[in-house]
C-alpha atoms as a PDB file:
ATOM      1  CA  UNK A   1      -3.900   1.601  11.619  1.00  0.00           C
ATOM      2  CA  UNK A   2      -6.499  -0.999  11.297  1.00  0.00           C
ATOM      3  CA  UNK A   3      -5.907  -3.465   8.783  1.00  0.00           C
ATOM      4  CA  UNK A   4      -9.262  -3.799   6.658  1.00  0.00           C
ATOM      5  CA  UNK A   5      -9.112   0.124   5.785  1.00  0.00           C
ATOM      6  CA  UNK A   6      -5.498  -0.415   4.373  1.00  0.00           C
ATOM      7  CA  UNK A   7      -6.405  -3.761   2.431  1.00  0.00           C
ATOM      8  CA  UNK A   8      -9.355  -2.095   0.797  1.00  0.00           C
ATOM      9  CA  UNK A   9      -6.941   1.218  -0.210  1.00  0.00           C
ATOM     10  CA  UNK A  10      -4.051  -1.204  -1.978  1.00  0.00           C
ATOM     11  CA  UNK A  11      -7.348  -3.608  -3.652  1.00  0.00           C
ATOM     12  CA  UNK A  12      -8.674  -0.560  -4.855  1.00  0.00           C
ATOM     13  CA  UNK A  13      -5.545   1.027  -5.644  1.00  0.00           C
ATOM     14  CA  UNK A  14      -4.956  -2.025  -8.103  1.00  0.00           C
ATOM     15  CA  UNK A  15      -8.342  -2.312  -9.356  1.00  0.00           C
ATOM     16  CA  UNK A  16      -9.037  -5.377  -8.216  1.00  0.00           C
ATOM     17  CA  UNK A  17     -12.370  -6.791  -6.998  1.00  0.00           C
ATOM     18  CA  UNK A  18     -13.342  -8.675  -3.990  1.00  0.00           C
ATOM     19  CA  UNK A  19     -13.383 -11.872  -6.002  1.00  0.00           C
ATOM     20  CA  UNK A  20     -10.258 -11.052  -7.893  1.00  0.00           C
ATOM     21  CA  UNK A  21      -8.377 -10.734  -4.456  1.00  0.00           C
ATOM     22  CA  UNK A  22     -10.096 -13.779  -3.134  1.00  0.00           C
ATOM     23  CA  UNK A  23      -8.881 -15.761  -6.210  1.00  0.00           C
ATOM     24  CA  UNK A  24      -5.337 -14.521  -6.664  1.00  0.00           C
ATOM     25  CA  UNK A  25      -4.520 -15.090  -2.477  1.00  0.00           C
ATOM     26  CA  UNK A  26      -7.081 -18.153  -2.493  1.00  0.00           C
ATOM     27  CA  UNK A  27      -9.086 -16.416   0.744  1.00  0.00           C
ATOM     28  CA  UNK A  28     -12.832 -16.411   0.195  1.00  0.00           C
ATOM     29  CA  UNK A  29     -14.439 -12.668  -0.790  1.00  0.00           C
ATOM     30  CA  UNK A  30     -17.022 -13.204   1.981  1.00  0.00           C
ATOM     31  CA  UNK A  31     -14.116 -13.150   4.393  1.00  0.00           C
ATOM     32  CA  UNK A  32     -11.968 -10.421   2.351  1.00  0.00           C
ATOM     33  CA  UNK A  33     -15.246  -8.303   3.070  1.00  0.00           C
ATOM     34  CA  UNK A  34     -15.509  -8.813   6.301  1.00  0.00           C
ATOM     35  CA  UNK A  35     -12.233  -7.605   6.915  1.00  0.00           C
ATOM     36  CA  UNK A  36     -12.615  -4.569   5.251  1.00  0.00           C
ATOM     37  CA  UNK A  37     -16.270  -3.601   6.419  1.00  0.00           C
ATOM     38  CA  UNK A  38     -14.752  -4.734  10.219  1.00  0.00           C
ATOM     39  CA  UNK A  39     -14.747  -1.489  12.637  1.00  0.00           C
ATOM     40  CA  UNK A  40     -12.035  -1.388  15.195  1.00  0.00           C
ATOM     41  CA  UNK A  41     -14.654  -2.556  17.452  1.00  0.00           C
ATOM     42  CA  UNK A  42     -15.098  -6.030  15.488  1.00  0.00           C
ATOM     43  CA  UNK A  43     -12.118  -6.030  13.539  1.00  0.00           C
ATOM     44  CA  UNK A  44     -11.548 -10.299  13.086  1.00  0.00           C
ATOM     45  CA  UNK A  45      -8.345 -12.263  13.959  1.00  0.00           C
ATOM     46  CA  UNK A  46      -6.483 -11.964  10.909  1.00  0.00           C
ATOM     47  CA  UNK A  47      -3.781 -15.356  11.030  1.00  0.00           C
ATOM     48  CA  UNK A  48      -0.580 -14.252   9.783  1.00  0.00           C
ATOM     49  CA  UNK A  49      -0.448 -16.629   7.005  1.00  0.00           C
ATOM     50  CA  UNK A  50      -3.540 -14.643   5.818  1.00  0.00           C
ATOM     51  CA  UNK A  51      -2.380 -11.286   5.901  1.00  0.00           C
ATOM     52  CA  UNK A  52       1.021 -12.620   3.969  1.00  0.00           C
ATOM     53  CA  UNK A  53      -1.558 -14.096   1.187  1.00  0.00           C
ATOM     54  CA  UNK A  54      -3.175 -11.176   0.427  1.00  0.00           C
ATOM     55  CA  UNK A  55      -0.277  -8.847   0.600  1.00  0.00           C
ATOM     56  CA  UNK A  56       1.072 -11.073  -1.837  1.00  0.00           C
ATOM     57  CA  UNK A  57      -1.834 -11.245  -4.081  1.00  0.00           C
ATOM     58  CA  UNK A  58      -2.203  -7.777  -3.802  1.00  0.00           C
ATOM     59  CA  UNK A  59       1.877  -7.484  -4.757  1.00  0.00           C
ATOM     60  CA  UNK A  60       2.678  -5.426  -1.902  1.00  0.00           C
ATOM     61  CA  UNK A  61       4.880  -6.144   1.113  1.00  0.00           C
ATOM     62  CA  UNK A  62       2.513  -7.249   4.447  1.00  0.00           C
ATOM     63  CA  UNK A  63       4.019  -4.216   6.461  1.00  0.00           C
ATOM     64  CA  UNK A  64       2.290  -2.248   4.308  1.00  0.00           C
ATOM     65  CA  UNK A  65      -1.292  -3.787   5.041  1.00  0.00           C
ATOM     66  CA  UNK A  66      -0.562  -3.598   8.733  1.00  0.00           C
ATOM     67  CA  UNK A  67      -0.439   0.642   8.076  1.00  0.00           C
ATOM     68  CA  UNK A  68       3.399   1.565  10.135  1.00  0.00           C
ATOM     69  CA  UNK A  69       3.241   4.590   8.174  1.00  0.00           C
ATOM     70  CA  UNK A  70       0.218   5.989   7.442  1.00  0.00           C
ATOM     71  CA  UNK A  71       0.979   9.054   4.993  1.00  0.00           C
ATOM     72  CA  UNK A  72       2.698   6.159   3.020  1.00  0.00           C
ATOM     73  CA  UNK A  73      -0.882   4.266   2.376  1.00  0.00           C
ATOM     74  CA  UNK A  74      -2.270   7.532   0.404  1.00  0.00           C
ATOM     75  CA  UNK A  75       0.559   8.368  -1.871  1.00  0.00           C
ATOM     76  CA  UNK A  76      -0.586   8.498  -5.728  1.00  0.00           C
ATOM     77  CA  UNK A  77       0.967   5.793  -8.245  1.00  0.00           C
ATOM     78  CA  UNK A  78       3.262   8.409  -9.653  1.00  0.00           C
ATOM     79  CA  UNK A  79       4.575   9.326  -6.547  1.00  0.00           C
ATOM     80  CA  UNK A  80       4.963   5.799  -5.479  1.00  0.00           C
ATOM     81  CA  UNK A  81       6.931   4.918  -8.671  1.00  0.00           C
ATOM     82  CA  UNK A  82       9.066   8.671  -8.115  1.00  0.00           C
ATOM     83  CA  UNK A  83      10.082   6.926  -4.186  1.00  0.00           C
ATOM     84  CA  UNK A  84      11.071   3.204  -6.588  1.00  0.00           C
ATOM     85  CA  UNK A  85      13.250   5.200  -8.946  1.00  0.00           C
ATOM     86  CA  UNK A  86      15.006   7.355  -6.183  1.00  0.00           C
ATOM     87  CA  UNK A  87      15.515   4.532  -4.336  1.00  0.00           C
ATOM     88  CA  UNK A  88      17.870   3.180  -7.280  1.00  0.00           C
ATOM     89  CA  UNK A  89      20.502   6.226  -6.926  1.00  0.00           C
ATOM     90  CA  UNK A  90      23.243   6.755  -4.680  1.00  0.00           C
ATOM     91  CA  UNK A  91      23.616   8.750  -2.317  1.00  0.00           C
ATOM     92  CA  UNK A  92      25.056  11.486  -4.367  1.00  0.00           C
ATOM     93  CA  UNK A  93      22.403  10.965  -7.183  1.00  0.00           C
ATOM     94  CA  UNK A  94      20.063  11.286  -4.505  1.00  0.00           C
ATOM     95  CA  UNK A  95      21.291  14.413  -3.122  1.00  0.00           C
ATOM     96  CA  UNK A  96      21.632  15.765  -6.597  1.00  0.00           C
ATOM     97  CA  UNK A  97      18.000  14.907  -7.080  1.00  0.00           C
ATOM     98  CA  UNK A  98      16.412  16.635  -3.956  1.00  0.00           C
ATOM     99  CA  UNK A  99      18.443  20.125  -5.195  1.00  0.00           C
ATOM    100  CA  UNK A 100      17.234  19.953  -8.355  1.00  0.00           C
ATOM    101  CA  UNK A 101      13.657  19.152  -7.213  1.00  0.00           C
ATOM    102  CA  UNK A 102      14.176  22.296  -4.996  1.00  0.00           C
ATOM    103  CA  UNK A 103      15.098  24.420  -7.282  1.00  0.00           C
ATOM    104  CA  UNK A 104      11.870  23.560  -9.752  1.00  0.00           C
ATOM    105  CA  UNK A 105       9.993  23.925  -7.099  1.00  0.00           C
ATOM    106  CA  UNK A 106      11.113  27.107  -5.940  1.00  0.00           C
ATOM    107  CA  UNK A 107      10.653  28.424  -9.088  1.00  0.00           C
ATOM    108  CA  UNK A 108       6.926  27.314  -9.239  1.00  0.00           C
ATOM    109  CA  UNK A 109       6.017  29.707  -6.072  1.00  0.00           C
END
């Protein structure tokens, strides 16, 4: 996954502007652009320290702007904040959770 596609989904995904990223991680918009216009055949150099500035600024972890998993980029907000709270149970709470999830949605069909 290239990395300007995937900083432009989470700036987007937090309504924020070029110039609001480029303030908040302290990287100029010009440059913030140029990243995500970049095509993989003139992607820039991206210096770790700047990848870690805007993934903080954008309040995300910097694995995420580097794209491991795909399918994980698109999810919606509500699904996003459904992974946060499961993430808080145990493993039986968990387990609990997926039946019950199956069961509504074996009902829906």
């Amino acid at each position: 996954m290239r990395i300007g596609p995937s900083i432009r989904y989470w700036r987007e995904n937090k309504n924020m502007t070029y110039y609001r990223l480029a303030k908040d991680s302290g990287i100029d918009a010009d440059y913030i652009k140029k990243i995500e216009n970049s095509t993989e055949d003139n992607e820039p150099n991206i210096k770790i320290e700047t990848l870690d500035r805007l993934a903080r600024a954008l309040g995300v972890p910097a694995s995420n702007l580097i794209g491991n998993n795909e399918e994980s980029m698109y999810l919606t907000k509500r699904e996003k904040d459904l992974i946060t709270v499961f993430r808080r149970f145990g493993k039986e709470a968990q387990d609990a959770f997926v039946n019950i999830m199956e069961l509504v949605s074996d009902k829906r069909e």
